[in-house]
C-alpha atoms as a PDB file:
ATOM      1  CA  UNK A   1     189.807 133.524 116.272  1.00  0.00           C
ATOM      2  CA  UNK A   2     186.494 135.713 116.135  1.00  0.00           C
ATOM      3  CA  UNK A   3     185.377 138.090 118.920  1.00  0.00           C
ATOM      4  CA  UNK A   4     182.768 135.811 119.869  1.00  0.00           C
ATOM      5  CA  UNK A   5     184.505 132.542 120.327  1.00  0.00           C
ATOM      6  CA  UNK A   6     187.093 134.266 122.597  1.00  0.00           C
ATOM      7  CA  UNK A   7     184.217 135.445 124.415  1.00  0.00           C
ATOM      8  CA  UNK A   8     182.566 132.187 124.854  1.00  0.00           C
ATOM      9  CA  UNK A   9     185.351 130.568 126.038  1.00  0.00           C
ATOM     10  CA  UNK A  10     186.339 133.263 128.804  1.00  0.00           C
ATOM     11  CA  UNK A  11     182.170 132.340 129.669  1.00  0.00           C
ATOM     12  CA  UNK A  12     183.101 128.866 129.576  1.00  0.00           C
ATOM     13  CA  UNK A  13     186.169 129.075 132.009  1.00  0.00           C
ATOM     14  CA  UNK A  14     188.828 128.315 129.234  1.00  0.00           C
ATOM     15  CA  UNK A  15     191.989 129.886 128.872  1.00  0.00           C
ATOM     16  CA  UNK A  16     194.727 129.705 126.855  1.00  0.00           C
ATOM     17  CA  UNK A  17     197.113 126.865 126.553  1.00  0.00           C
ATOM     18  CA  UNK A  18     199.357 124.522 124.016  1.00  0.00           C
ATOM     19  CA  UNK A  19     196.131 122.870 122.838  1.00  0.00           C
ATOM     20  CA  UNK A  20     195.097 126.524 121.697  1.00  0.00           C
ATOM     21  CA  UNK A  21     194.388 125.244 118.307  1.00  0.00           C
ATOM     22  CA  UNK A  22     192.303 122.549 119.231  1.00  0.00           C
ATOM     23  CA  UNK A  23     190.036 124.271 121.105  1.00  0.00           C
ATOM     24  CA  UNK A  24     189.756 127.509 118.607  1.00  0.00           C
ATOM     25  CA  UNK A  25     189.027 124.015 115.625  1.00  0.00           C
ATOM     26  CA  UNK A  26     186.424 122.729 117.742  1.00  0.00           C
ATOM     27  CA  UNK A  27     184.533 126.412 118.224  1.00  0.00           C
ATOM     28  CA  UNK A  28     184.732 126.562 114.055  1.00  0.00           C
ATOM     29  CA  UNK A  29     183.156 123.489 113.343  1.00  0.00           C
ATOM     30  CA  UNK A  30     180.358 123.998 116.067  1.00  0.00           C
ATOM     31  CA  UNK A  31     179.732 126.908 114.849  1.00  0.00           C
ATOM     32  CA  UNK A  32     179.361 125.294 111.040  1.00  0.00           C
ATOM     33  CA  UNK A  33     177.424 122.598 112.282  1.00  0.00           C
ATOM     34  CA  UNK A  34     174.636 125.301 113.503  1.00  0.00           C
ATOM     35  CA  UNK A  35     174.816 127.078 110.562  1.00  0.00           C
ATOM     36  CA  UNK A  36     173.820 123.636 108.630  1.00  0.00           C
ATOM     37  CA  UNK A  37     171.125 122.972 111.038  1.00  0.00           C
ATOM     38  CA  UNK A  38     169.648 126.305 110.428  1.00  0.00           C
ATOM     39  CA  UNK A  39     169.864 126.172 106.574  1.00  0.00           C
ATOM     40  CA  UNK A  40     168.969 122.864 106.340  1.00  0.00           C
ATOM     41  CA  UNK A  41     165.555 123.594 109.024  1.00  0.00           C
ATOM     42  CA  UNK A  42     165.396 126.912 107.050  1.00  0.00           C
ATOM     43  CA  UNK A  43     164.759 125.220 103.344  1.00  0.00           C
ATOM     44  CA  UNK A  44     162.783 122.055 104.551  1.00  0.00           C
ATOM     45  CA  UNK A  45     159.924 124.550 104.981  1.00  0.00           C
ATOM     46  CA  UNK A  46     161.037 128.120 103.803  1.00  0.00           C
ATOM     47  CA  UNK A  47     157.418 129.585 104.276  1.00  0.00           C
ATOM     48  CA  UNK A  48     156.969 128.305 107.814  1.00  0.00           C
ATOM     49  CA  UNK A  49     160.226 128.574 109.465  1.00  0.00           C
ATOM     50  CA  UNK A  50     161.126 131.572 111.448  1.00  0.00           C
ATOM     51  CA  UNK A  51     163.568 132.954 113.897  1.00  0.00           C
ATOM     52  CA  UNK A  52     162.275 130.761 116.807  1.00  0.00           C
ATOM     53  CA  UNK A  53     162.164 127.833 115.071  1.00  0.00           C
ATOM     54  CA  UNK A  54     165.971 127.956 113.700  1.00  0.00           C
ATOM     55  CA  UNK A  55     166.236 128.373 117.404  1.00  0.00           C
ATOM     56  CA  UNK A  56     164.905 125.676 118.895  1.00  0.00           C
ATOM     57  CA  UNK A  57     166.066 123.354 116.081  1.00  0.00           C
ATOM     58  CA  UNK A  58     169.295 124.012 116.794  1.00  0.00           C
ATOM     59  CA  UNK A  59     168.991 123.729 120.080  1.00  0.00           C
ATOM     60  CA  UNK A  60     167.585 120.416 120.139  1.00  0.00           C
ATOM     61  CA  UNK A  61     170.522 119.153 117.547  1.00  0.00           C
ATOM     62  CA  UNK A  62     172.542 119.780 120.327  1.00  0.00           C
ATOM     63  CA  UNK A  63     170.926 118.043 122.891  1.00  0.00           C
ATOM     64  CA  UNK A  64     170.440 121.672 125.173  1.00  0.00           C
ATOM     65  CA  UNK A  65     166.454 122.376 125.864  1.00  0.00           C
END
């Protein structure tokens, strides 16, 4: 498990426990899951797009505005 996630999760409250590699699956496929929402908002319109808008697309994927 990354730096980050561990991170995120101490942020979130979450410690360890027996459904460990549940919660460390989850975290990986959010994580992918943003990554395909940038690339895909990314090469829709590659001479447009910029930081903020990966942002807020992902953002609003996700349902948090």
């Amino acid at each position: 498990m990354s730096q980050q996630i561990q991170q995120l999760k101490l942020q979130a409250g979450i410690n360890d426990n027996p459904d460990q590699e549940g919660l460390d699956l989850f975290a990986e496929l959010l994580v992918q899951e943003a990554a395909d929402v940038a690339y895909n908002t990314y090469w829709n319109n590659p001479l447009e797009v910029k930081g903020a808008h990966l942002k807020q697309a992902i953002k609003r994927h996700f349902g948090v505005e």
